[in-house]
Protein backbone atom coordinates (compact mmCIF):
# COMPACT_ATOMS: atom_id res chain seq x y z
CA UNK A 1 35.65 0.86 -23.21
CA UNK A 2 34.99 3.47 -26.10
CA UNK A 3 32.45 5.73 -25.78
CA UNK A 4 29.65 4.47 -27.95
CA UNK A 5 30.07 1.19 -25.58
CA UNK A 6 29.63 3.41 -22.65
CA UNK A 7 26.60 4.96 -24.53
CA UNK A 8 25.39 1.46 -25.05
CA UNK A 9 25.54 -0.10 -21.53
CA UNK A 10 23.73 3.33 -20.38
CA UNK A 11 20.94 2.55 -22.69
CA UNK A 12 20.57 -1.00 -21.23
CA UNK A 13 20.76 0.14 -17.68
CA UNK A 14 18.06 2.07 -18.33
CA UNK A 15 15.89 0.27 -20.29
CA UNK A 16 15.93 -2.41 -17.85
CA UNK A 17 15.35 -0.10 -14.99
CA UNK A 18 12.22 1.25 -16.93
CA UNK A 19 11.05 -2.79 -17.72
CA UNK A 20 8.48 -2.33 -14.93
CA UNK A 21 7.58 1.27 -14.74
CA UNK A 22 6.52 1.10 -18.85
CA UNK A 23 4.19 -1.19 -18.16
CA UNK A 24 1.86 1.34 -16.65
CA UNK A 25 -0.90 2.41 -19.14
CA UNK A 26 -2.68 5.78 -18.34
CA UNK A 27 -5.15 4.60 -20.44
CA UNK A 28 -6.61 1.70 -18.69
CA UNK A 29 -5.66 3.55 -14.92
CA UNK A 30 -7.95 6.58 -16.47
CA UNK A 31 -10.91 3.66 -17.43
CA UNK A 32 -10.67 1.50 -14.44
CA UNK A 33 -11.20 4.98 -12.38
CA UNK A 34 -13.63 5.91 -13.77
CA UNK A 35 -15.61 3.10 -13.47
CA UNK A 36 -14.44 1.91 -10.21
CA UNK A 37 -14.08 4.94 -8.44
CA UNK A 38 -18.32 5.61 -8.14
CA UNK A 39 -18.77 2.22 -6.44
CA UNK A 40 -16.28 2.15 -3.88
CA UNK A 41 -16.74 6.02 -2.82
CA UNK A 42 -20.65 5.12 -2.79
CA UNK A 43 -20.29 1.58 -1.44
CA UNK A 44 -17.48 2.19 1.29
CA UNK A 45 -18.86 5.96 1.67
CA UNK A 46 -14.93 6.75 1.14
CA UNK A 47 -12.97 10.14 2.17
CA UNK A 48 -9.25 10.65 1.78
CA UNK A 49 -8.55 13.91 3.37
CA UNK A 50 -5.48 15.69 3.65
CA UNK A 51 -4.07 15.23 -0.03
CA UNK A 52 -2.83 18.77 -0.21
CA UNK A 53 0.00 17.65 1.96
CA UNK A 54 1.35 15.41 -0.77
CA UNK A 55 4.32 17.22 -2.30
CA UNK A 56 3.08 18.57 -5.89
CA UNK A 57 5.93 17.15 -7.61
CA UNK A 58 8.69 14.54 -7.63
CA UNK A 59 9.27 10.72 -6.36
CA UNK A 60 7.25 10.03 -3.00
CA UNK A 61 6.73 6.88 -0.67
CA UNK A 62 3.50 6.99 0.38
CA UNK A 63 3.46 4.39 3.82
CA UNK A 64 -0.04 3.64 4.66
CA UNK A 65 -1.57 0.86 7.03
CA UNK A 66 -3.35 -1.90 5.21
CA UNK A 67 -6.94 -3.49 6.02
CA UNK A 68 -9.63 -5.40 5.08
CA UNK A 69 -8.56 -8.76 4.24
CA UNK A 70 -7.99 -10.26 1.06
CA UNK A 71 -10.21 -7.87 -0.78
CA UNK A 72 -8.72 -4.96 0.52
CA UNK A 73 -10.08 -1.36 -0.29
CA UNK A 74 -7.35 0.30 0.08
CA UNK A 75 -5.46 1.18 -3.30
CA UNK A 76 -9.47 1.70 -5.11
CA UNK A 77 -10.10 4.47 -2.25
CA UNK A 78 -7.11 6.09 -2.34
CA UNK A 79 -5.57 5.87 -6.28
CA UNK A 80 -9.03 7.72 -7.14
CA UNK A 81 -8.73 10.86 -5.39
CA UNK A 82 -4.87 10.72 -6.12
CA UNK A 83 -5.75 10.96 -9.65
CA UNK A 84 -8.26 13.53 -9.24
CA UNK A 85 -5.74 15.78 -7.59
CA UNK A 86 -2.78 15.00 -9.30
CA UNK A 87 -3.93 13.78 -13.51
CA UNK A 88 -2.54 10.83 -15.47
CA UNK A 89 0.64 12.19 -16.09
CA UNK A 90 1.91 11.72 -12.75
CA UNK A 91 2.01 7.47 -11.88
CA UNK A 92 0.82 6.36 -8.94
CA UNK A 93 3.09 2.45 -8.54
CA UNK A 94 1.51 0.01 -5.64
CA UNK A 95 3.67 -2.50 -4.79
CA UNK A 96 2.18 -6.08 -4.26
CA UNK A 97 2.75 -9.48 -3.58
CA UNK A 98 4.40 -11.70 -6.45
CA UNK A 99 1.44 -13.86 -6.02
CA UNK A 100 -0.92 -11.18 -7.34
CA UNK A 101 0.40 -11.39 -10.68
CA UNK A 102 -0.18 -15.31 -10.93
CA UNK A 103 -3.56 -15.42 -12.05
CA UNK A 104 -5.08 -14.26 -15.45
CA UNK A 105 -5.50 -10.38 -13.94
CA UNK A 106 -1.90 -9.83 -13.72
CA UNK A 107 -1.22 -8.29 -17.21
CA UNK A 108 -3.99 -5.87 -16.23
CA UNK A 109 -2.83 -5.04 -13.18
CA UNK A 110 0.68 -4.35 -14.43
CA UNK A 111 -0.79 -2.13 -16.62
CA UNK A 112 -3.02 -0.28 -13.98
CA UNK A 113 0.11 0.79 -12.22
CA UNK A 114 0.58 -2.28 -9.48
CA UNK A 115 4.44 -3.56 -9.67
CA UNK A 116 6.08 -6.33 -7.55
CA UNK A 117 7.09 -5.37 -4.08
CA UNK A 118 10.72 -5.76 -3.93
CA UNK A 119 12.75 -2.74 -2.80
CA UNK A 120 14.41 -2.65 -6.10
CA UNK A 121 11.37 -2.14 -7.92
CA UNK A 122 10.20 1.08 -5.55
CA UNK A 123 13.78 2.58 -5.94
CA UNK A 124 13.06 2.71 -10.07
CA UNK A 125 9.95 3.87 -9.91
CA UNK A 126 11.20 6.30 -7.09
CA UNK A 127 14.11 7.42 -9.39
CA UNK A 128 11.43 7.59 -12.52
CA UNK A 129 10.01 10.52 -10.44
CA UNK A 130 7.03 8.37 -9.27
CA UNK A 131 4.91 8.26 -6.39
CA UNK A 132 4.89 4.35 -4.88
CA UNK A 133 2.17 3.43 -2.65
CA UNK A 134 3.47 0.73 -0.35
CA UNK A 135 1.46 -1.24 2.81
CA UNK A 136 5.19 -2.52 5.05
CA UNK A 137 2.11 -4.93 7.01
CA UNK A 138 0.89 -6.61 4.04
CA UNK A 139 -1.19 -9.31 4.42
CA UNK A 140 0.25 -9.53 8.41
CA UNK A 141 -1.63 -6.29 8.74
CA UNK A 142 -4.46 -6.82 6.50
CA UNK A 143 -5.28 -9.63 8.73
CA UNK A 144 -4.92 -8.05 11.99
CA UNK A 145 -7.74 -9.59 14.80
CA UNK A 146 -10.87 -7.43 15.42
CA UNK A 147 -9.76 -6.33 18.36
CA UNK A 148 -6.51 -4.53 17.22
CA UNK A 149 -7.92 -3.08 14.55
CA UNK A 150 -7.14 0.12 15.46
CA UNK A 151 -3.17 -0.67 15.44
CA UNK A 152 -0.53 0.08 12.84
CA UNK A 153 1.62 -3.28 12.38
CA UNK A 154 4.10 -3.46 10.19
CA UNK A 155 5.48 -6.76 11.61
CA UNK A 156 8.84 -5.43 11.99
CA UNK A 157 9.64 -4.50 8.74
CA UNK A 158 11.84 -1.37 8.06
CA UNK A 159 12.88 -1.83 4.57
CA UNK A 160 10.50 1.10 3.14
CA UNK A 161 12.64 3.39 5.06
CA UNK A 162 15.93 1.96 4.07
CA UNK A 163 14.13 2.77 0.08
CA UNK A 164 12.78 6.43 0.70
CA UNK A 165 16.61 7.01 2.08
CA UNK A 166 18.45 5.53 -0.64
CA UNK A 167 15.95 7.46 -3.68
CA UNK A 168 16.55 10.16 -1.65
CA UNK A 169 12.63 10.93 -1.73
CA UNK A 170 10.00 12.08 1.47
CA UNK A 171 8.00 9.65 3.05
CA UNK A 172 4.29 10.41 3.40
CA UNK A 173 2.46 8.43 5.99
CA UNK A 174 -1.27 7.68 5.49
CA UNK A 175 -3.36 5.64 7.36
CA UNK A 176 -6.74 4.39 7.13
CA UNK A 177 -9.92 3.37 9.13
CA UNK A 178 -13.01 1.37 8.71
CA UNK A 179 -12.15 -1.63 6.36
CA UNK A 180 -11.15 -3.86 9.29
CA UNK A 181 -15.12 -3.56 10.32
CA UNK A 182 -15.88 -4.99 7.00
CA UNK A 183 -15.46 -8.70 8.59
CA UNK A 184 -14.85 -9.97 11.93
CA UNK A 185 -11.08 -10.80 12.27
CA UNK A 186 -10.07 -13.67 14.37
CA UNK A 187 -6.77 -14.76 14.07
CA UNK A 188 -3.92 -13.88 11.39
CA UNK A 189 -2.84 -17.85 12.05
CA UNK A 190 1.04 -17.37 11.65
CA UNK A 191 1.71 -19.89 14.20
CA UNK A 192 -0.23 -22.63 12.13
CA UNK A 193 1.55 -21.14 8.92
CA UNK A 194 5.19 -21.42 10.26
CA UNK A 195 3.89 -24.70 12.09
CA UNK A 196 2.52 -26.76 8.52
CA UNK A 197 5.53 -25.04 6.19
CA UNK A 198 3.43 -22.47 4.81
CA UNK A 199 6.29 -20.01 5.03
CA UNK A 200 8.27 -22.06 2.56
CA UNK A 201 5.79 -20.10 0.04
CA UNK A 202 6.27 -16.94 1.24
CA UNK A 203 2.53 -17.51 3.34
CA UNK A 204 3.41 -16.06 7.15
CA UNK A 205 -0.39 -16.27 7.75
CA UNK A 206 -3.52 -18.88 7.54
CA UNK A 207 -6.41 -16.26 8.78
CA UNK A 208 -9.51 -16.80 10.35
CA UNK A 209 -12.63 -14.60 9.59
CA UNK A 210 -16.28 -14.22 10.07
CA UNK A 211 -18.39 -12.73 7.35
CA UNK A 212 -21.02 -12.59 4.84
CA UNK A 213 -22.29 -14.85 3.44
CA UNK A 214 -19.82 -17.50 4.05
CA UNK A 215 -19.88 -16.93 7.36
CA UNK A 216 -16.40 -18.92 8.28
CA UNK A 217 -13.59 -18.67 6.60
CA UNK A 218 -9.58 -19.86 6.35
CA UNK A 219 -8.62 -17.54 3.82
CA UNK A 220 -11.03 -19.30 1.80
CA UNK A 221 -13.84 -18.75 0.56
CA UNK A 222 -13.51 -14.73 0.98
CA UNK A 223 -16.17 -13.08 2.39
CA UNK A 224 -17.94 -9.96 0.72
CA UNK A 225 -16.73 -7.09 2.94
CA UNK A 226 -19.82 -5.38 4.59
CA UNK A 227 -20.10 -1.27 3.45
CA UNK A 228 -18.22 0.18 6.80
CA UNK A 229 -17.76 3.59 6.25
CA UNK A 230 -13.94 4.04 4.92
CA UNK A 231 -11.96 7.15 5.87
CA UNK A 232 -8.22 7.44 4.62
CA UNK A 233 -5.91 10.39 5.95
CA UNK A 234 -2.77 11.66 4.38
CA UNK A 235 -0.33 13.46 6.51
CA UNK A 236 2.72 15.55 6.16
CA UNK A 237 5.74 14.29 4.21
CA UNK A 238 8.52 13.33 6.30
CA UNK A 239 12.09 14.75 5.26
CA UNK A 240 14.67 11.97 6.81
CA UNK A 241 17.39 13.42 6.09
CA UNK A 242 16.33 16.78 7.69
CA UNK A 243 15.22 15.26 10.84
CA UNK A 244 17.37 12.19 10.69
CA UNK A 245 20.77 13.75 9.62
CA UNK A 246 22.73 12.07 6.01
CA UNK A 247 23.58 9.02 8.14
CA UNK A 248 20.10 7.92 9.67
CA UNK A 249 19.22 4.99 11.83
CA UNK A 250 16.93 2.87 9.66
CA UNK A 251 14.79 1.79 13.06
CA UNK A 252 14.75 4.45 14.71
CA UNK A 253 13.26 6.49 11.52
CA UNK A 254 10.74 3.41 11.20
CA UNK A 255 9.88 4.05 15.02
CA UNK A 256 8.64 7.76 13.92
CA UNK A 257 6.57 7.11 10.60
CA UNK A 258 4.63 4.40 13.27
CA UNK A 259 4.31 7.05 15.93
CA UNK A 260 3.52 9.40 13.69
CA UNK A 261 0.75 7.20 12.03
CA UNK A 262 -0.61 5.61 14.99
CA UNK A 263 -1.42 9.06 16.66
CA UNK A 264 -3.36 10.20 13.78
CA UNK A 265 -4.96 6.80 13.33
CA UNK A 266 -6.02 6.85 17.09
CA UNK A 267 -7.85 10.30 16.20
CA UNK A 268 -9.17 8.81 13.21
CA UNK A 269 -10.59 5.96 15.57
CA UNK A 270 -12.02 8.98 18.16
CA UNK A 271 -14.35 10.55 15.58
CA UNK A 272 -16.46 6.89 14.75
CA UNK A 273 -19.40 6.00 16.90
CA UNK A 274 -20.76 3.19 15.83
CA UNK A 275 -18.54 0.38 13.59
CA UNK A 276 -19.39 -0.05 9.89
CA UNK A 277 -21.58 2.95 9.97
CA UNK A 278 -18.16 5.08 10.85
């Protein structure tokens, strides 16, 4: 191979490693912000405290709990104040379910920063320098009953860690209370899922919720989340390798980031007196 070849295959390499990450317009993630932002902080009544933590520069996987259903919060209360902190010139990437990008939105969302979840993808955007925003729970967690609201579930997945180890980048757990109140939770309905072959499309769950103004719901039609008050916390990065060693034991680091979260997520659930009105 001569070296112009070698030049060549380089180029390729990285131009399909960067296939995903371009997408991401400032731009629009700048516009949508700014006219987003208002409503949610208003609506929701939205804090994210503890952003100083985040480290000021380089790649970061940010681990956070996920809630509320299929119109999840989440990413609109915490990009926000991200971008507040930290500018445009520094991407935040949330990584989502394939099925996301079906409809007529998914151009957009590309665009706003939201990338398939695959661990490939979070290793570019990790390598890029980025900061990926990933929920291990998905919809699994999302969906979690009423009365475990209050409890990180990642449904035994561990490949986040496996990701922050191999980009070589912190972890920085986050979790977040409030948007489970915005419905009443029944059942996530994985049994039913696994039982009728929804699995075979990548559906573990067939939920059951109570809300406005629908009232019942199986998945469909989604209900309007009530305004519970929101309240997202970042804490401090965790260094694997530094407390793990060069050779760490994927579950065992997993076990931590949940301990770790679920301790500040049970003071997070201390401090609210009343549900929705935090």
């Amino acid at each position: 191979m001569t070296f112009f070849e070698s030049e060549s295959s380089i180029s390729e390499t990285m131009a399909e490693e960067q296939a995903e990450t371009a997408k991401w317009d400032p731009a629009l993630a700048r516009q949508i912000t700014a006219r987003v932002a208002p409503l949610i902080k208003r609506y929701f009544r939205a804090e994210v405290r503890g952003l100083e933590a985040m480290p000021a520069t380089g790649g970061a996987l940010v681990v956070s709990n996920h809630s509320g259903g299929m119109l999840t919060p989440d990413v609109l209360v915490f990009a926000p104040e991200f971008y507040k902190r930290f500018g445009f010139a520094r991407p935040l990437y949330t990584l989502a379910h394939y099925g996301v990008f079906l409809g007529p939105l998914g151009d957009v969302l590309r665009r706003a920063g939201v990338i398939e979840a695959s661990r490939e993808n979070a290793a570019k955007a990790l390598r890029s320098g980025a900061v990926v925003l990933v929920f291990p729970g998905g919809d699994y967690d999302s969906y979690r009953p009423t009365l475990t609201a209050n409890v990180v579930d990642f449904a035994g997945r561990t490949g986040y860690a496996r990701t922050a180890i191999e980009a070589g980048v912190p972890i920085v757990p986050v979790v977040s209370i409030g948007a489970q109140e915005t419905q009443m939770f029944l059942a996530r309905g994985d049994g039913i899922a696994r039982r009728i072959g929804l699995t075979r499309a990548r559906m573990e769950i067939l939920p059951v919720s109570i809300g406005f103004p629908f009232g019942l719901s199986v998945i469909f039609p989604p209900n309007i989340p009530l305004p519970s008050k929101i309240v997202t916390r970042v804490l401090a990065p965790i260094d694997v390798a530094a407390e793990f060693g060069d050779d760490p034991n994927i579950d065992e680091v997993d076990l931590h980031v949940r301990a770790v979260m679920q301790a500040a997520l049970d003071e997070l659930a201390r401090e609210r007196r009343f549900p929705i009105l935090g």
